[in-house]
C-alpha atoms as a PDB file:
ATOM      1  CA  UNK A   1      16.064  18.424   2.774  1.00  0.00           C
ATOM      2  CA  UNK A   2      13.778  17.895  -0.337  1.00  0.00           C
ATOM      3  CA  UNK A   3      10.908  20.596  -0.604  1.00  0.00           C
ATOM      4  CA  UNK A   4       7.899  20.415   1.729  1.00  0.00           C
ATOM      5  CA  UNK A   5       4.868  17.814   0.023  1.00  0.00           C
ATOM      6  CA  UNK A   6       1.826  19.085  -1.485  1.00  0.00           C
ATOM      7  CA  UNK A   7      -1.029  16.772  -2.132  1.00  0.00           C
ATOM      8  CA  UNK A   8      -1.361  13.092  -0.326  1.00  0.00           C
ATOM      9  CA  UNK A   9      -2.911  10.348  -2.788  1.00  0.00           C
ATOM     10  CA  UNK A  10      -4.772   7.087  -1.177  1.00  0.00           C
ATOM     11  CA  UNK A  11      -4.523   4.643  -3.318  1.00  0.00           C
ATOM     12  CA  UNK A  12      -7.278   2.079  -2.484  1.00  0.00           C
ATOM     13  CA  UNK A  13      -7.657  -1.047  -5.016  1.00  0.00           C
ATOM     14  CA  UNK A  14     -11.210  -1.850  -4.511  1.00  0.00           C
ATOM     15  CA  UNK A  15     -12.741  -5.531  -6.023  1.00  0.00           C
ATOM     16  CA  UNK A  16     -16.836  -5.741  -4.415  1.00  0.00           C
ATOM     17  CA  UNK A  17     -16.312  -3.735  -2.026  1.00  0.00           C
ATOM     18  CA  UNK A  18     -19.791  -2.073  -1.876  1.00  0.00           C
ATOM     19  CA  UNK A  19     -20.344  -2.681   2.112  1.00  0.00           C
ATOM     20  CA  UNK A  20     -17.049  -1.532   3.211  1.00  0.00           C
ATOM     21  CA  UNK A  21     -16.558   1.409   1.027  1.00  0.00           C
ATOM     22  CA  UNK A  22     -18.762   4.084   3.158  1.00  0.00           C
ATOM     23  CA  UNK A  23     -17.104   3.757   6.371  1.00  0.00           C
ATOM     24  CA  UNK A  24     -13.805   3.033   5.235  1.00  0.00           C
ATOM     25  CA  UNK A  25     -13.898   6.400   2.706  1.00  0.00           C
ATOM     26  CA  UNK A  26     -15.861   8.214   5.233  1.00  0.00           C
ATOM     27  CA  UNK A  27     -13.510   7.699   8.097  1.00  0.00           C
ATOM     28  CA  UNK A  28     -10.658   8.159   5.825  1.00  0.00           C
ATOM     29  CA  UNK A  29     -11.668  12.126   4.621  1.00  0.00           C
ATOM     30  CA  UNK A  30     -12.978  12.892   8.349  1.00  0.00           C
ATOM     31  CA  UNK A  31      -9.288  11.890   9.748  1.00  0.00           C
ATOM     32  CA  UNK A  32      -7.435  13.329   6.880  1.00  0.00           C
ATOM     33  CA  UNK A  33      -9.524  16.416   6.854  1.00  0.00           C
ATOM     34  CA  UNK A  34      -9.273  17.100  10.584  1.00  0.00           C
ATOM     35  CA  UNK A  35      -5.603  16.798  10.378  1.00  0.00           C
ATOM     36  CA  UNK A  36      -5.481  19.151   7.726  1.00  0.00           C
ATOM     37  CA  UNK A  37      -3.775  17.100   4.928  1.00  0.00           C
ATOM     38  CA  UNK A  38      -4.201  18.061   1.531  1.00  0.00           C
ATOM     39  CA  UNK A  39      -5.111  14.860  -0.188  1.00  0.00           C
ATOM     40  CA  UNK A  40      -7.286  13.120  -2.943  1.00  0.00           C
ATOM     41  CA  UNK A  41      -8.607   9.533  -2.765  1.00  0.00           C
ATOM     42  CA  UNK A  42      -8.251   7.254  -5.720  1.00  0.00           C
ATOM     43  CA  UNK A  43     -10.034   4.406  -5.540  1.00  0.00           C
ATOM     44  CA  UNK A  44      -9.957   1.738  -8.442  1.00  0.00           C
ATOM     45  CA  UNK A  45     -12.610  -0.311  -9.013  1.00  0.00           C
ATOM     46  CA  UNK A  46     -11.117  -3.801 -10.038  1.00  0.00           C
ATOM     47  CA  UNK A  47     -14.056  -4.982 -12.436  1.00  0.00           C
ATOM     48  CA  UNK A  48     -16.487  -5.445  -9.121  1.00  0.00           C
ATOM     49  CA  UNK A  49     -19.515  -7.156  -9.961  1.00  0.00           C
ATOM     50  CA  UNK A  50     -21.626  -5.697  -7.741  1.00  0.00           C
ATOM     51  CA  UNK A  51     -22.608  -2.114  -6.502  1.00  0.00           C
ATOM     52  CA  UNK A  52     -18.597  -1.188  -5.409  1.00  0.00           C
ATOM     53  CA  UNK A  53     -19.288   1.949  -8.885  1.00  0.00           C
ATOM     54  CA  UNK A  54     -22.009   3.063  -7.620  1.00  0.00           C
ATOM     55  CA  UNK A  55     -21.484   3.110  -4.403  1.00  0.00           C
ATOM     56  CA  UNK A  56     -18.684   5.444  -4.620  1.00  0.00           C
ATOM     57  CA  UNK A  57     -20.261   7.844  -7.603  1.00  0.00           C
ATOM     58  CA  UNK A  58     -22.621   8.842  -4.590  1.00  0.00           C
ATOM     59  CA  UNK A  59     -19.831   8.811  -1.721  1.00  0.00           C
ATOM     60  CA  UNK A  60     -18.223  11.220  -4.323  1.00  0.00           C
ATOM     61  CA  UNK A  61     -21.160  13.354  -4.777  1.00  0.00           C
ATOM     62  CA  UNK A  62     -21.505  13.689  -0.918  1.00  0.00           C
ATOM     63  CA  UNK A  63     -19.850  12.851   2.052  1.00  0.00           C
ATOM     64  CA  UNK A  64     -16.400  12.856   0.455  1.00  0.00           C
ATOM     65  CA  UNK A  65     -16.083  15.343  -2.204  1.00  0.00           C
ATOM     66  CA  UNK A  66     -11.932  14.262  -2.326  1.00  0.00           C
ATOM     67  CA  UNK A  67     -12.664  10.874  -3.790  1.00  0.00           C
ATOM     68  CA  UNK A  68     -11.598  10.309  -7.370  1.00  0.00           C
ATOM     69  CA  UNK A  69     -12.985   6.750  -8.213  1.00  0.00           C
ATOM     70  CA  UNK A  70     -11.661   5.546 -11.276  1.00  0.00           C
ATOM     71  CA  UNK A  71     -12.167   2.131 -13.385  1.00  0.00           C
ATOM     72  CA  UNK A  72      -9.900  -0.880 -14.300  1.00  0.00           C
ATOM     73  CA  UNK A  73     -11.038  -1.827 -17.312  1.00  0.00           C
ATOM     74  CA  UNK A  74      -8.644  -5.064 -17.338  1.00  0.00           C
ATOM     75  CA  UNK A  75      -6.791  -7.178 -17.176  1.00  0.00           C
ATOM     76  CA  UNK A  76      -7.726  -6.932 -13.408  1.00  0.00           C
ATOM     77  CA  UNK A  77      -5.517  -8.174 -10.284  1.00  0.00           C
ATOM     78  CA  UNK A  78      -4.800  -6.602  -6.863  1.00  0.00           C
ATOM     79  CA  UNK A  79      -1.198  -5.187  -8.554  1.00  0.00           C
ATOM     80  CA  UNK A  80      -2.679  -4.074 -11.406  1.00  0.00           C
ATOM     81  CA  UNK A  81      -5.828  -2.395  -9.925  1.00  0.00           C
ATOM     82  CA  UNK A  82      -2.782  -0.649  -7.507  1.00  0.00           C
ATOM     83  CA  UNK A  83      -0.680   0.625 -10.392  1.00  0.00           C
ATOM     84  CA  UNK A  84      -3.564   1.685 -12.391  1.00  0.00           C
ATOM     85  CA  UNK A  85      -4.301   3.492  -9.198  1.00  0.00           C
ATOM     86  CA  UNK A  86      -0.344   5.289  -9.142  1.00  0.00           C
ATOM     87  CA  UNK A  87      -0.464   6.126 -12.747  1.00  0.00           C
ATOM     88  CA  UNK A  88      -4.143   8.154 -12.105  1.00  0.00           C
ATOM     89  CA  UNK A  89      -2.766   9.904  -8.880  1.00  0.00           C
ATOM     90  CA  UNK A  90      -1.386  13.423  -8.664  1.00  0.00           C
ATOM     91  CA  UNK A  91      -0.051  13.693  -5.493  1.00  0.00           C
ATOM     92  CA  UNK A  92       3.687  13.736  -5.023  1.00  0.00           C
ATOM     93  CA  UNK A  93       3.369  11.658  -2.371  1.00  0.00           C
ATOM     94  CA  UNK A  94       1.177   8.318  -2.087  1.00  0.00           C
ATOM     95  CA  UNK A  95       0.057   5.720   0.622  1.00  0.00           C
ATOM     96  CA  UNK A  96      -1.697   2.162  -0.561  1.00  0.00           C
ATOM     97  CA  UNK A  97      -4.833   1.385   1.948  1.00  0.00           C
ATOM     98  CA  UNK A  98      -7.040  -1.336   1.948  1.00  0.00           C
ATOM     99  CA  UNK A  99     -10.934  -1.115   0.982  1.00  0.00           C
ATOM    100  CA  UNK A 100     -12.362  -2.992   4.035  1.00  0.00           C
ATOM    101  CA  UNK A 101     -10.971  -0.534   6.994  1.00  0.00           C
ATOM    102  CA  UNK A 102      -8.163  -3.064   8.317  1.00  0.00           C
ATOM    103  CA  UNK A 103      -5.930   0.061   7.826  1.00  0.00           C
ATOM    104  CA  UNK A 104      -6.215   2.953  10.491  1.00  0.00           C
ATOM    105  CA  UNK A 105      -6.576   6.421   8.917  1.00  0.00           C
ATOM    106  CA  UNK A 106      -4.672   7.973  11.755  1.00  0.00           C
ATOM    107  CA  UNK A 107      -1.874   5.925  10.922  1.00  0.00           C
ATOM    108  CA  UNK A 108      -2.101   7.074   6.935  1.00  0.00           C
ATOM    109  CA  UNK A 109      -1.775  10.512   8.870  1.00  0.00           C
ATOM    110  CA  UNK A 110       1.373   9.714  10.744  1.00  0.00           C
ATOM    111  CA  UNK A 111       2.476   8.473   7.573  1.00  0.00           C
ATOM    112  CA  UNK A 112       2.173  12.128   5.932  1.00  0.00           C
ATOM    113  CA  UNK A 113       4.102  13.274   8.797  1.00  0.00           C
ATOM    114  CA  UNK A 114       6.882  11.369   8.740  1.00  0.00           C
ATOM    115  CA  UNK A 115       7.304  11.640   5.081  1.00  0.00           C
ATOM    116  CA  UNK A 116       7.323  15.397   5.690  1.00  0.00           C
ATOM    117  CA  UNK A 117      10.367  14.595   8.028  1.00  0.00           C
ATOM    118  CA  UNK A 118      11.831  14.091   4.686  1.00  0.00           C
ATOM    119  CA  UNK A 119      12.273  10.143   4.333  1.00  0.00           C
ATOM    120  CA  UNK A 120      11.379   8.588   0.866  1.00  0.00           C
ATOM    121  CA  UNK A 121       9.683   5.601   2.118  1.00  0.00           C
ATOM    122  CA  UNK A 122       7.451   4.990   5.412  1.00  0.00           C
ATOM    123  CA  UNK A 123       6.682   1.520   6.655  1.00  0.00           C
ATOM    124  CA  UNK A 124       4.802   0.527   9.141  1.00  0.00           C
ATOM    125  CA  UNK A 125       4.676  -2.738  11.057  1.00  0.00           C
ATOM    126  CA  UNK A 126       2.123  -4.533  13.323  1.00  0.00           C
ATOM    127  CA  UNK A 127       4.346  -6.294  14.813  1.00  0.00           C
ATOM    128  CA  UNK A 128       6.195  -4.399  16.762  1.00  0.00           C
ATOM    129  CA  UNK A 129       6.107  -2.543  19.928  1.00  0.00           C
ATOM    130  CA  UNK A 130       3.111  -0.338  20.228  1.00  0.00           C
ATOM    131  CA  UNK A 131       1.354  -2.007  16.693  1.00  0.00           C
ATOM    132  CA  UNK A 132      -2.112  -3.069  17.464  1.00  0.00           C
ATOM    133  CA  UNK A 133      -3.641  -6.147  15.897  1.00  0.00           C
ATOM    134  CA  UNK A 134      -6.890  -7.199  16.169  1.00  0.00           C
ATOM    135  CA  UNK A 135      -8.559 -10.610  15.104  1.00  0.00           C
ATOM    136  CA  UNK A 136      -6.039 -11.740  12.896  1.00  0.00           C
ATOM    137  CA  UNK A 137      -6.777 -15.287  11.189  1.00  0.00           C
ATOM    138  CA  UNK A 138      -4.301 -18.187  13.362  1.00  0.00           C
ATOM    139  CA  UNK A 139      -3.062 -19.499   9.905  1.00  0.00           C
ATOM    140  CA  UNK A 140      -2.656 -16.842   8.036  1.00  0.00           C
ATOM    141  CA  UNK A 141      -0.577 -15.285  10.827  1.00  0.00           C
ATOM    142  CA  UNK A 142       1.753 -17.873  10.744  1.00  0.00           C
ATOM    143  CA  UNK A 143       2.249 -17.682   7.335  1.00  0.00           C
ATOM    144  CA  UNK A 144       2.725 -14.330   7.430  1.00  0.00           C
ATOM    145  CA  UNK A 145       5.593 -14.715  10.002  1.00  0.00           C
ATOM    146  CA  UNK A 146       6.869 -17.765   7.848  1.00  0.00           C
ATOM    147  CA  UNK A 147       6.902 -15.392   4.732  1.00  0.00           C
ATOM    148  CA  UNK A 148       8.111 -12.202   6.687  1.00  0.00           C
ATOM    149  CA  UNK A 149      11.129 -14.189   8.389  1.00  0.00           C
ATOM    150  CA  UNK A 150      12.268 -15.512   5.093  1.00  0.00           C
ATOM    151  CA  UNK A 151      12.373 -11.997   3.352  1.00  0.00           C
ATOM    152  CA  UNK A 152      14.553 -10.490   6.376  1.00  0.00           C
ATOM    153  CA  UNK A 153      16.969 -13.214   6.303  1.00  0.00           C
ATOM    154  CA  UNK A 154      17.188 -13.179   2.542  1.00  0.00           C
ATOM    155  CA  UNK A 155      17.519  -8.900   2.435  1.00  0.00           C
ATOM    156  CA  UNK A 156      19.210  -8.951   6.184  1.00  0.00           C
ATOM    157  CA  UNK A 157      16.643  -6.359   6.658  1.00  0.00           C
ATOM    158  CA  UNK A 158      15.035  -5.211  10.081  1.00  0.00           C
ATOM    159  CA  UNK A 159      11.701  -4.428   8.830  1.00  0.00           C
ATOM    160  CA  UNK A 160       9.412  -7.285   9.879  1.00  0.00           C
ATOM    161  CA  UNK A 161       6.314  -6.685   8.030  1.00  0.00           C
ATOM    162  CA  UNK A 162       7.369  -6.194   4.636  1.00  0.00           C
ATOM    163  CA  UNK A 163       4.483  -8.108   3.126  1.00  0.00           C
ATOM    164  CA  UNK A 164       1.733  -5.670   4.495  1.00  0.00           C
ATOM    165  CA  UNK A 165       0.429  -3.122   1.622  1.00  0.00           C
ATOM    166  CA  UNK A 166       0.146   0.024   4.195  1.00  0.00           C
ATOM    167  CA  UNK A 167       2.815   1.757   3.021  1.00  0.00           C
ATOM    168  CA  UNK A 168       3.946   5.293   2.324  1.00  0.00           C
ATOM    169  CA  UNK A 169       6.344   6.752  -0.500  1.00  0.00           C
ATOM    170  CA  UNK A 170       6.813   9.982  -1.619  1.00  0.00           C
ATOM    171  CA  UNK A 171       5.940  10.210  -5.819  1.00  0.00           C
ATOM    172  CA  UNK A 172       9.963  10.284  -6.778  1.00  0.00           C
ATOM    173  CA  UNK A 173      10.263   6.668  -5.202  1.00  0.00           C
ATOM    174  CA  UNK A 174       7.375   5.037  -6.650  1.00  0.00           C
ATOM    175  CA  UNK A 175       8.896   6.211  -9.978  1.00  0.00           C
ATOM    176  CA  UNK A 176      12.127   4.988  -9.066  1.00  0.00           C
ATOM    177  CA  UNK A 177      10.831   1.675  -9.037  1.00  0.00           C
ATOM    178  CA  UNK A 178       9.805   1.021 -11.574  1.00  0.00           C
ATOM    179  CA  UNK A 179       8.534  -0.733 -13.678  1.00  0.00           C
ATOM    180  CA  UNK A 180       6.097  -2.964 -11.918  1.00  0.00           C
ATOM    181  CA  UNK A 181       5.958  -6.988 -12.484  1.00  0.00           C
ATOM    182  CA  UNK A 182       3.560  -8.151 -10.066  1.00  0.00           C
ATOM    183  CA  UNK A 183       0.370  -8.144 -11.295  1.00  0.00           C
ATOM    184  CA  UNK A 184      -1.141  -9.512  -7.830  1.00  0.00           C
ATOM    185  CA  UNK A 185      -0.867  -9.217  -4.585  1.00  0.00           C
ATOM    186  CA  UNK A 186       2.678  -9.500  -4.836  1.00  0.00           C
ATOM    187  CA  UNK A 187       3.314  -6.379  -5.365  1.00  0.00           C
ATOM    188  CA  UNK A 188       2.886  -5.571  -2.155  1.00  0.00           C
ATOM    189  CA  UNK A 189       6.960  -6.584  -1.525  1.00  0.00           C
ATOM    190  CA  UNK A 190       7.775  -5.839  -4.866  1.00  0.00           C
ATOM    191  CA  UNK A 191       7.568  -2.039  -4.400  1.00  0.00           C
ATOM    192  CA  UNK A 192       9.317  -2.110  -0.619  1.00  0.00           C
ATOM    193  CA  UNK A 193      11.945  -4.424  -1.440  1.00  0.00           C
ATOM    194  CA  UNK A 194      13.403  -2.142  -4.457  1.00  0.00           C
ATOM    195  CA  UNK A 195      13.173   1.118  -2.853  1.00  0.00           C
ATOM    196  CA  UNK A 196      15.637  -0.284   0.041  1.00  0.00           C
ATOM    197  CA  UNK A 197      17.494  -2.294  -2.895  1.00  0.00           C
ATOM    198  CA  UNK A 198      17.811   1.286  -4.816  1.00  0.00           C
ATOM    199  CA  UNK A 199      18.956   3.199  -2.280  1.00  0.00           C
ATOM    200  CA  UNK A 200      15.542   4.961  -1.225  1.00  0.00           C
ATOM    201  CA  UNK A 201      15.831   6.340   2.590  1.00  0.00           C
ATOM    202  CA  UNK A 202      13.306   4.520   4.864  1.00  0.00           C
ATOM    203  CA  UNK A 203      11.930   4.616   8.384  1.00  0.00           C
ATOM    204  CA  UNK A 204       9.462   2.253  10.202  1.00  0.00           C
ATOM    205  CA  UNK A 205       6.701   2.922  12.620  1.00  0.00           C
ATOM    206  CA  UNK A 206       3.924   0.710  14.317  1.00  0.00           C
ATOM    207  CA  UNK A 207       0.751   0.673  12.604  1.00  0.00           C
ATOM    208  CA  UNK A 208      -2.490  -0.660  13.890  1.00  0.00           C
ATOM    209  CA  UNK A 209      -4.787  -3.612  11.630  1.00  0.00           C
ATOM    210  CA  UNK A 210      -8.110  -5.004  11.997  1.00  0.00           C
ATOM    211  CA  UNK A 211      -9.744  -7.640  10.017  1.00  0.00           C
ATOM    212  CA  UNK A 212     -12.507  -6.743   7.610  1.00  0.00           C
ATOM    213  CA  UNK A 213     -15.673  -6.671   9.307  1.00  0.00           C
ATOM    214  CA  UNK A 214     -17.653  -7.036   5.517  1.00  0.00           C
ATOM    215  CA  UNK A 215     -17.043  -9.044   2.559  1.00  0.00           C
ATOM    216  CA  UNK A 216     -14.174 -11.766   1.784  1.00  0.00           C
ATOM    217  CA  UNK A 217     -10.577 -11.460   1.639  1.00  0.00           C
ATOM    218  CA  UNK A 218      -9.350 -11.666  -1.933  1.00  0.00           C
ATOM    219  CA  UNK A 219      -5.926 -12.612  -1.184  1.00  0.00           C
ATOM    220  CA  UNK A 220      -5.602 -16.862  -2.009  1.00  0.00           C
ATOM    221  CA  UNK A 221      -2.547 -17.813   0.063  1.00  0.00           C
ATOM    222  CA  UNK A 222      -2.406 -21.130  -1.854  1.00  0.00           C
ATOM    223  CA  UNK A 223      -2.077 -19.037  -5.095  1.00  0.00           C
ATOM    224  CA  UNK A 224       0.706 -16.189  -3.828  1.00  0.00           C
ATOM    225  CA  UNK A 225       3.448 -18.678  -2.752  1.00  0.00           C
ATOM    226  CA  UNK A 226       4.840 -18.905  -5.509  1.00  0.00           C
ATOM    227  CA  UNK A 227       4.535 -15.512  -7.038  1.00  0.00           C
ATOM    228  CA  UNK A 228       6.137 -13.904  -3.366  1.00  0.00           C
ATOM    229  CA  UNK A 229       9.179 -16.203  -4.012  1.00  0.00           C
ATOM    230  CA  UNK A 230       9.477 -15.098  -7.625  1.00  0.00           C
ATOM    231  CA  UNK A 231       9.770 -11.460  -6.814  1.00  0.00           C
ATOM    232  CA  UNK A 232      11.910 -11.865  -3.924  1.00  0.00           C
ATOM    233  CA  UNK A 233      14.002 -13.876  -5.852  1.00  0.00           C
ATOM    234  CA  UNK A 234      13.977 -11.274  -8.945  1.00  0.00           C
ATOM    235  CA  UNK A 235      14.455  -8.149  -6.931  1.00  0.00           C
ATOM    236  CA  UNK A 236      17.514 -10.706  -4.567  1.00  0.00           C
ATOM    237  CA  UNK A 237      19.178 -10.783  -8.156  1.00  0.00           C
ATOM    238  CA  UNK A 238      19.403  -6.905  -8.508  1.00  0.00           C
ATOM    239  CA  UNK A 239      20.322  -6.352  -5.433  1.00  0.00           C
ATOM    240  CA  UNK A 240      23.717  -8.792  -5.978  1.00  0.00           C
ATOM    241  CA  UNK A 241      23.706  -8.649  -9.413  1.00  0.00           C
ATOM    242  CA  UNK A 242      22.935  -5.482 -10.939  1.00  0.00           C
ATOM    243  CA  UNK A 243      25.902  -3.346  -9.716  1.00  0.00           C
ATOM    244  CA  UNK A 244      23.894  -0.524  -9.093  1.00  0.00           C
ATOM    245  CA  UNK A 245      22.559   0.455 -12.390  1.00  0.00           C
ATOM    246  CA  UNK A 246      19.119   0.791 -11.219  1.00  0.00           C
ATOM    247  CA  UNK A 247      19.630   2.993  -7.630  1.00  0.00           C
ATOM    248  CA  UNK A 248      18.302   6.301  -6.615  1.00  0.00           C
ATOM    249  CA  UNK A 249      20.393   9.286  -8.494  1.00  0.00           C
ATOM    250  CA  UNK A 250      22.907  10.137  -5.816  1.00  0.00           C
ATOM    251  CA  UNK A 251      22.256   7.513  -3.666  1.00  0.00           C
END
């Protein structure tokens, strides 16, 4: 049973996110706080162009004094913001949230506890029984099944949401895998699909999401295609063609 985990980083890539910062942080320390995790909150400022720096300096200075915003200075990109965001962390154990509150903190909690269970990796899903979703775009739900489908038959996995960024890893994983190639939003399977590939233990749970009530998504589905299939594809070839060189020690 590895030793018991002492500090929880939130990673939160942040890109003009001034609106949705203060409720999203705020809600974030009242849930973790309450539950009694010890935590920090990194958030990385992705070269915003409007008041997203600001805005958290005084979110810092007040209502939540565990905030440690922090600046990518470029080149910018959802995967680099988030690995900028791993590299300033201290925590030996890390979850990846989203700026604009689509990601519950109780679940971020549950998350701490099942990692405490003593599993490397936590995933959750929202779609499975018990995951709540709420006002999810038509077409960009069926791309997301489209996309989710194709990674499960490719990895004969049983996790069906592998493309969500809520996720939860304890520090030794994260190191594990890497390094990181996806410099976009394409990480978000990158860093899933090579735990399970490397031999990191894993459990699932169901995980609620609502769409961002400020701002715009940054995520251009016509742009990712192409980048997904790439890192599938790359992390397909270890998998098969590695012959383990690259898998947990012990595993």
């Amino acid at each position: 049973m590895p030793a018991p985990l002492q500090l929880f980083s939130v990673v939160i890539p942040a890109r003009d996110e001034e609106e949705s910062l203060p409720g999203t942080l705020g809600d974030l320390f009242a849930a973790f706080s309450a539950a009694a995790v010890p935590h920090e909150i990194v958030v990385v400022d992705d070269g915003s162009r409007d008041r997203t720096w600001e805005v958290l300096q005084a979110l810092k200075a007040g209502p939540v004094p565990t905030l440690r915003p922090v600046q990518n200075l470029g080149p910018h990109g959802f995967g680099r913001a988030v690995v900028h965001g791993l590299n300033q962390s201290r925590g030996d154990a890390v979850v990846i949230m989203m700026a604009d509150a689509s990601d519950s903190p109780d679940d971020a909690v549950r998350y701490w506890q099942r990692l405490n269970e003593g599993f490397d990796c936590v995933f959750g899903s929202r779609f499975v029984r018990g995951a709540r979703v709420e006002d999810y775009p038509r077409v960009k739900l069926l791309l997301n099944r489209m996309a989710n489908a194709f990674i499960r038959a490719l990895f004969t996995l049983s996790l069906n949401d592998t493309t969500n960024a809520f996720k939860a890893y304890r520090r030794t994983a994260i190191d594990g895998c890497r390094p990181f190639l996806s410099p976009h939003f394409n990480l978000t399977v990158e860093i899933p699909l090579k735990a399970i590939v490397r031999g990191y233990t894993w459990t699932t749970m169901p995980i609620s999401w609502r769409n961002r009530r400020h701002g715009v998504a940054k995520l251009k589905i016509k742009e990712m295609g192409s980048r997904y299939f790439f890192i599938c594809m790359y992390v397909w070839l270890e998998k098969y063609f590695s012959r383990g060189d690259y898998r947990k020690s012990g595993g």
